[in-house]
N, C-alpha and C. Protein backbone atom coordinates (compact mmCIF):
# COMPACT_ATOMS: atom_id res chain seq x y z
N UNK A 1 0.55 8.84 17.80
CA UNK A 1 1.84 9.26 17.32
C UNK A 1 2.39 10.35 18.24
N UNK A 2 3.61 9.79 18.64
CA UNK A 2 4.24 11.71 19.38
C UNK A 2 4.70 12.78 18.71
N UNK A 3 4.41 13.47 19.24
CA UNK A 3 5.23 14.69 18.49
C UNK A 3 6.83 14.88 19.25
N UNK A 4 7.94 15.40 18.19
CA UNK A 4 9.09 15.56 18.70
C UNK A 4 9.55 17.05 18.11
N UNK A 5 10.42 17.61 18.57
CA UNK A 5 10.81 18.26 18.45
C UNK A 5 12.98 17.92 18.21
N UNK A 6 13.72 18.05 17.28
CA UNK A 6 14.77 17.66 17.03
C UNK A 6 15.62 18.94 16.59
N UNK A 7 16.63 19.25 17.83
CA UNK A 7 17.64 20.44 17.44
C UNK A 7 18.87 19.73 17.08
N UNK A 8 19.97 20.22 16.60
CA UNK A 8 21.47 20.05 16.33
C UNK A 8 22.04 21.42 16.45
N UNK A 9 23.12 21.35 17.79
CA UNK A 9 23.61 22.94 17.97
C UNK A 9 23.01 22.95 19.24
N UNK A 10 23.90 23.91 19.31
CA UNK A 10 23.28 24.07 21.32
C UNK A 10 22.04 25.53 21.39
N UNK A 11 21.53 25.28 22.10
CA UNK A 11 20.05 26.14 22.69
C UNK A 11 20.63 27.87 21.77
N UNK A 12 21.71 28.17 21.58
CA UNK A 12 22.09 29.65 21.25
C UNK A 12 22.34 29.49 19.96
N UNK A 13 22.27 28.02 19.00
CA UNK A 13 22.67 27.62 17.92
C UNK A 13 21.65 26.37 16.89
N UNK A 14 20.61 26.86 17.48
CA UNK A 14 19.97 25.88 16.62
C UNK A 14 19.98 25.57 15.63
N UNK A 15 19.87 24.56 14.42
CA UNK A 15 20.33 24.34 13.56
C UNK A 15 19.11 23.62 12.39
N UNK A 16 19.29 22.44 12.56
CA UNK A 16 17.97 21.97 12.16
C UNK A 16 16.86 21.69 12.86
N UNK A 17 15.49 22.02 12.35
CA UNK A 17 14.31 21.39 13.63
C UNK A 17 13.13 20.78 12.96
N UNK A 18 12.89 19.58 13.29
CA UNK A 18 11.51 19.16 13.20
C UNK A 18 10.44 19.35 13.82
N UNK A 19 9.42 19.27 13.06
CA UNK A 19 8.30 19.05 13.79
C UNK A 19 7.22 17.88 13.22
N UNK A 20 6.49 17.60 14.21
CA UNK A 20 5.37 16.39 13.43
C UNK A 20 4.51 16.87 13.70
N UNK A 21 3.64 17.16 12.07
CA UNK A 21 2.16 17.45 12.05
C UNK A 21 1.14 16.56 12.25
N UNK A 22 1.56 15.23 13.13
CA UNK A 22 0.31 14.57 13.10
C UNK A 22 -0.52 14.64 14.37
N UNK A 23 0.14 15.28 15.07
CA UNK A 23 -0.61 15.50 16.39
C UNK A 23 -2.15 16.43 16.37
N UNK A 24 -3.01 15.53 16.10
CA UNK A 24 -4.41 16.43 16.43
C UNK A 24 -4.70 16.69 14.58
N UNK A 25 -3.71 16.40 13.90
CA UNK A 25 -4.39 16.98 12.38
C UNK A 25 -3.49 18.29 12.32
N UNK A 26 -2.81 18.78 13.35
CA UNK A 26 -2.86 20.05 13.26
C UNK A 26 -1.69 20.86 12.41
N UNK A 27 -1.45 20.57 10.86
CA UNK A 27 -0.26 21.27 10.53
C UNK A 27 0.15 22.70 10.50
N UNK A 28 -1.04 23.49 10.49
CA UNK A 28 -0.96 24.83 10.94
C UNK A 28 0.13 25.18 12.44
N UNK A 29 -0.21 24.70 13.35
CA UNK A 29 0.54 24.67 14.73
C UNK A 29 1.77 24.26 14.38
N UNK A 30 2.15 23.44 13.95
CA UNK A 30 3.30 22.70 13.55
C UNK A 30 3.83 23.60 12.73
N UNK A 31 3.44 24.22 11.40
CA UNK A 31 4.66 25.13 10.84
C UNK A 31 4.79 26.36 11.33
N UNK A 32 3.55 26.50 12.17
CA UNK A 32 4.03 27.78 12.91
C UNK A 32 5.17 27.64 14.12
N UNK A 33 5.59 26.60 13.92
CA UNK A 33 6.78 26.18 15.24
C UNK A 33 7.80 26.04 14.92
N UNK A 34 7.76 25.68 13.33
CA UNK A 34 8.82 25.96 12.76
C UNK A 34 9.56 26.76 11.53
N UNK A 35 8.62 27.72 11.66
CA UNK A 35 8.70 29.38 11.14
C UNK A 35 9.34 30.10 12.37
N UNK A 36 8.74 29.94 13.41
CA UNK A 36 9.33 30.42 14.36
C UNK A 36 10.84 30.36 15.01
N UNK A 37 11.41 28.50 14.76
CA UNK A 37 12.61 28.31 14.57
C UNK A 37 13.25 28.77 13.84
N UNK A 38 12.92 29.06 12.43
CA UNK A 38 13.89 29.67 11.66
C UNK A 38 14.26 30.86 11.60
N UNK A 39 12.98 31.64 12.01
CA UNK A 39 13.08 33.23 12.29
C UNK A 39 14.45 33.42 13.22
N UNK A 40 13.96 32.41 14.45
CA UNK A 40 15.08 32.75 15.31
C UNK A 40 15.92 32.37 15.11
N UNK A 41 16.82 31.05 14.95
CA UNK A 41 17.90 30.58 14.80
C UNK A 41 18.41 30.10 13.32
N UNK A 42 17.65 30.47 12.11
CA UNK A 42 17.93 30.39 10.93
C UNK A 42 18.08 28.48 10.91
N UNK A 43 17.74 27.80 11.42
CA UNK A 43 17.28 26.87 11.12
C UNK A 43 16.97 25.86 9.86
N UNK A 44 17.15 25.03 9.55
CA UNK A 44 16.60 24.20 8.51
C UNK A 44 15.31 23.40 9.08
N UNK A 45 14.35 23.85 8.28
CA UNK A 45 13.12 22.96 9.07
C UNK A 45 12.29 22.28 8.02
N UNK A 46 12.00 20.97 8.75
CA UNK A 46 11.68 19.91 8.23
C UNK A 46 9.93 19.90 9.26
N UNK A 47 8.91 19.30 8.21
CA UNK A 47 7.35 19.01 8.91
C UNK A 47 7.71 17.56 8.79
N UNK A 48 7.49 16.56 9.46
CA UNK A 48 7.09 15.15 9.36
C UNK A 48 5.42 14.99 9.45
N UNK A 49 5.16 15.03 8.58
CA UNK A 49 3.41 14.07 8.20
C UNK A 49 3.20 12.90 7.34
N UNK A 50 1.76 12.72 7.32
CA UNK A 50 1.65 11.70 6.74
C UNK A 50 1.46 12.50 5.37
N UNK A 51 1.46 11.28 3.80
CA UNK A 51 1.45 12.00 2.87
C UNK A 51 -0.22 12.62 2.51
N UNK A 52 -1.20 12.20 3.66
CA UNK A 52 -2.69 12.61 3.47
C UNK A 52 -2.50 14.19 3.70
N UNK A 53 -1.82 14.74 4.94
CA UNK A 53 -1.53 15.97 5.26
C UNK A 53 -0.86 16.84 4.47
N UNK A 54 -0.50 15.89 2.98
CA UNK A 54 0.58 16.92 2.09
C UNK A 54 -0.25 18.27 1.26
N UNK A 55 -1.53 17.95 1.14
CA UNK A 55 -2.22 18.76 0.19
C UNK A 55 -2.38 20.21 1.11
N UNK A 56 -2.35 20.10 2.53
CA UNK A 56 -2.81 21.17 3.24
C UNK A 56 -1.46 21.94 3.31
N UNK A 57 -0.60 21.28 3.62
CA UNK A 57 0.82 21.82 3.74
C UNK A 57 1.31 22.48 2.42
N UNK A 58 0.91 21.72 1.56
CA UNK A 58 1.21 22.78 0.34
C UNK A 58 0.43 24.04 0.24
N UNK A 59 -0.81 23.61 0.60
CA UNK A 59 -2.23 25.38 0.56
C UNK A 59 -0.89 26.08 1.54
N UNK A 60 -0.90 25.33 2.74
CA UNK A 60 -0.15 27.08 3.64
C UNK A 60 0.72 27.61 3.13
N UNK A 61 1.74 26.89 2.73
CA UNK A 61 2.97 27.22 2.06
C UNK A 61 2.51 28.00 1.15
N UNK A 62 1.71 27.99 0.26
CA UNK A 62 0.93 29.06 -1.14
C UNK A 62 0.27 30.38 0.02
N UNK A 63 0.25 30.45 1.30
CA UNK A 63 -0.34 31.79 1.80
C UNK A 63 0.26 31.68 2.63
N UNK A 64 -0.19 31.08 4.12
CA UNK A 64 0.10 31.73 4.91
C UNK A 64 1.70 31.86 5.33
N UNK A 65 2.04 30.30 5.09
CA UNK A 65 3.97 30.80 5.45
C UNK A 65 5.07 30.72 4.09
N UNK A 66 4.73 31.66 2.95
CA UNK A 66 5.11 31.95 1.66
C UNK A 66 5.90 32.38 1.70
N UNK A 67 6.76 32.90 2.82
CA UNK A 67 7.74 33.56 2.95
C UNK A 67 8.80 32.07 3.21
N UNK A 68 8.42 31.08 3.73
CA UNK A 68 9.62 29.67 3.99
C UNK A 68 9.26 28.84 3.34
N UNK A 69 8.45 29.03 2.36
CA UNK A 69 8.22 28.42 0.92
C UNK A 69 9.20 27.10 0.32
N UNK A 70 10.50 28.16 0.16
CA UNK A 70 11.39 27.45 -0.34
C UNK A 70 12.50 26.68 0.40
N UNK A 71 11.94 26.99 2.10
CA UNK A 71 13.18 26.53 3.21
C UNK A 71 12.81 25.25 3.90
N UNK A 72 11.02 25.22 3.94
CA UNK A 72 10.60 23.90 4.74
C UNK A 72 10.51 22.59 3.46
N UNK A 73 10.99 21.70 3.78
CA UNK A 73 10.80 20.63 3.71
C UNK A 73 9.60 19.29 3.96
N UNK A 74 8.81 18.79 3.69
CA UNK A 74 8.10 17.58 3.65
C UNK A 74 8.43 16.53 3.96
N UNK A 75 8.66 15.82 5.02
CA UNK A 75 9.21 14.59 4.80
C UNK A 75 7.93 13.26 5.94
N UNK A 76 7.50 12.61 4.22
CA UNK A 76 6.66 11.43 4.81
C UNK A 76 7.24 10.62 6.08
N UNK A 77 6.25 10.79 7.22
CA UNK A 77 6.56 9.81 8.32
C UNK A 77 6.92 8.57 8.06
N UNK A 78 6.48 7.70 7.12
CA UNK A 78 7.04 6.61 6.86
C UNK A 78 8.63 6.22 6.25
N UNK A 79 8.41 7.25 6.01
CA UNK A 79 10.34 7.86 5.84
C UNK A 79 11.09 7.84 7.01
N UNK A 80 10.77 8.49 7.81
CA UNK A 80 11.45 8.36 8.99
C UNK A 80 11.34 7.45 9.90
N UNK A 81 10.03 6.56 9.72
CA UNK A 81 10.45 5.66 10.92
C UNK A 81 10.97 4.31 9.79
N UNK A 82 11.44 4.09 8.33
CA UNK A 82 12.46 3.56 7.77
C UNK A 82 13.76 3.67 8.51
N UNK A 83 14.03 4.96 8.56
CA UNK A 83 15.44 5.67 8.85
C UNK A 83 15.77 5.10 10.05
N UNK A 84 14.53 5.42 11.28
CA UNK A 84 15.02 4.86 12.22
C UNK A 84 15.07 3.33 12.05
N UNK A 85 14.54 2.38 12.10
CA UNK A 85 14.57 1.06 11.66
C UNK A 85 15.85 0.55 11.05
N UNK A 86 16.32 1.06 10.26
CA UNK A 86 17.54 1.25 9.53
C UNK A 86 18.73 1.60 11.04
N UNK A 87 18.58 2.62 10.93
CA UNK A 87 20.06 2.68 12.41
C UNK A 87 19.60 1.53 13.32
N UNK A 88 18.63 1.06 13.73
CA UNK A 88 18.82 0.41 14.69
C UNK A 88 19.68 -0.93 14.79
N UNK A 89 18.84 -1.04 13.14
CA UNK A 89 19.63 -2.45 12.38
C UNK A 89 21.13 -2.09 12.55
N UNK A 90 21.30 -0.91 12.16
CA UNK A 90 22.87 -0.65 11.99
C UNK A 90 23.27 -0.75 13.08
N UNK A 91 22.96 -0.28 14.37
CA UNK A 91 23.61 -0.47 15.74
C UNK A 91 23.46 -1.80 16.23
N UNK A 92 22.64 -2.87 15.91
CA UNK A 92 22.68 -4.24 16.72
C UNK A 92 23.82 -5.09 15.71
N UNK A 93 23.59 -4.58 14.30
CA UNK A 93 24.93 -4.94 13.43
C UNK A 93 26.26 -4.66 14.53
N UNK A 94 26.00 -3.61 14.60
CA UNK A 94 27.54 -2.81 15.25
C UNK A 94 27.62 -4.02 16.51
N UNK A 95 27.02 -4.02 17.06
CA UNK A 95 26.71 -4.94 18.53
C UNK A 95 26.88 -6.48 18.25
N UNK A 96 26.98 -6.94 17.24
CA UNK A 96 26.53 -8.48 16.85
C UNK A 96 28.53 -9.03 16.75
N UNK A 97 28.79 -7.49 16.15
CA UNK A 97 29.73 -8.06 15.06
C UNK A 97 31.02 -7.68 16.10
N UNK A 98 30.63 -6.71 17.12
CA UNK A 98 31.79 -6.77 18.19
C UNK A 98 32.52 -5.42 18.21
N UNK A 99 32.33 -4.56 16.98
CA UNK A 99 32.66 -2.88 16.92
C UNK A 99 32.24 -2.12 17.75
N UNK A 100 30.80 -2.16 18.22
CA UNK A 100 30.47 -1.51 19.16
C UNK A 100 30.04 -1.92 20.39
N UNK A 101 30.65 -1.42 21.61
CA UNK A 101 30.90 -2.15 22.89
C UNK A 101 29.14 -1.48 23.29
N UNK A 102 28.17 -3.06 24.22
CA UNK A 102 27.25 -2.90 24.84
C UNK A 102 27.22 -2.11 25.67
């Protein structure tokens, strides 16, 4: 699985950011990347894991990052690669039907 990183807003305006905890197991690293986004750019931050990784993500959230408790978000990987699957459909729609130029 890769890990990504996803801004909206330019480098002085970050806005929302992901991260994916599945790289290595490691969700610790991962919300510390995006504690760090929010600190700085007040951010909306989202972890993408699997839902096996949810039990640990909840322990940190109860200590170590209790302070963004109520700001990070969970969102099952299988969620998102729906989402993407979904636009793509929507863009070859767009492409099929003649709205959107190749």
């Amino acid at each position: 699985m890769q890990q990504f990183w996803l801004v909206v807003g330019s480098q002085d305006n970050w806005k929302v950011a992901f991260e994916n905890g599945n790289i290595g197991g490691d969700i610790f690293q991962a919300m510390a990347k995006l504690k760090h986004a929010f600190d700085l750019w007040d951010s909306k931050v989202f972890l993408v894991a699997g839902v096996k990784d949810r039990p640990k993500y909840e322990d940190l959230l109860s200590g170590t990052f209790h302070e963004i408790a109520n700001l990070m978000q969970f969102i099952d990987v299988r969620l998102v690669r729906e989402l993407l699957q979904k636009k793509r459909d929507y863009k070859e729609m767009d492409k099929s039907l003649g709205i959107m130029r190749t």
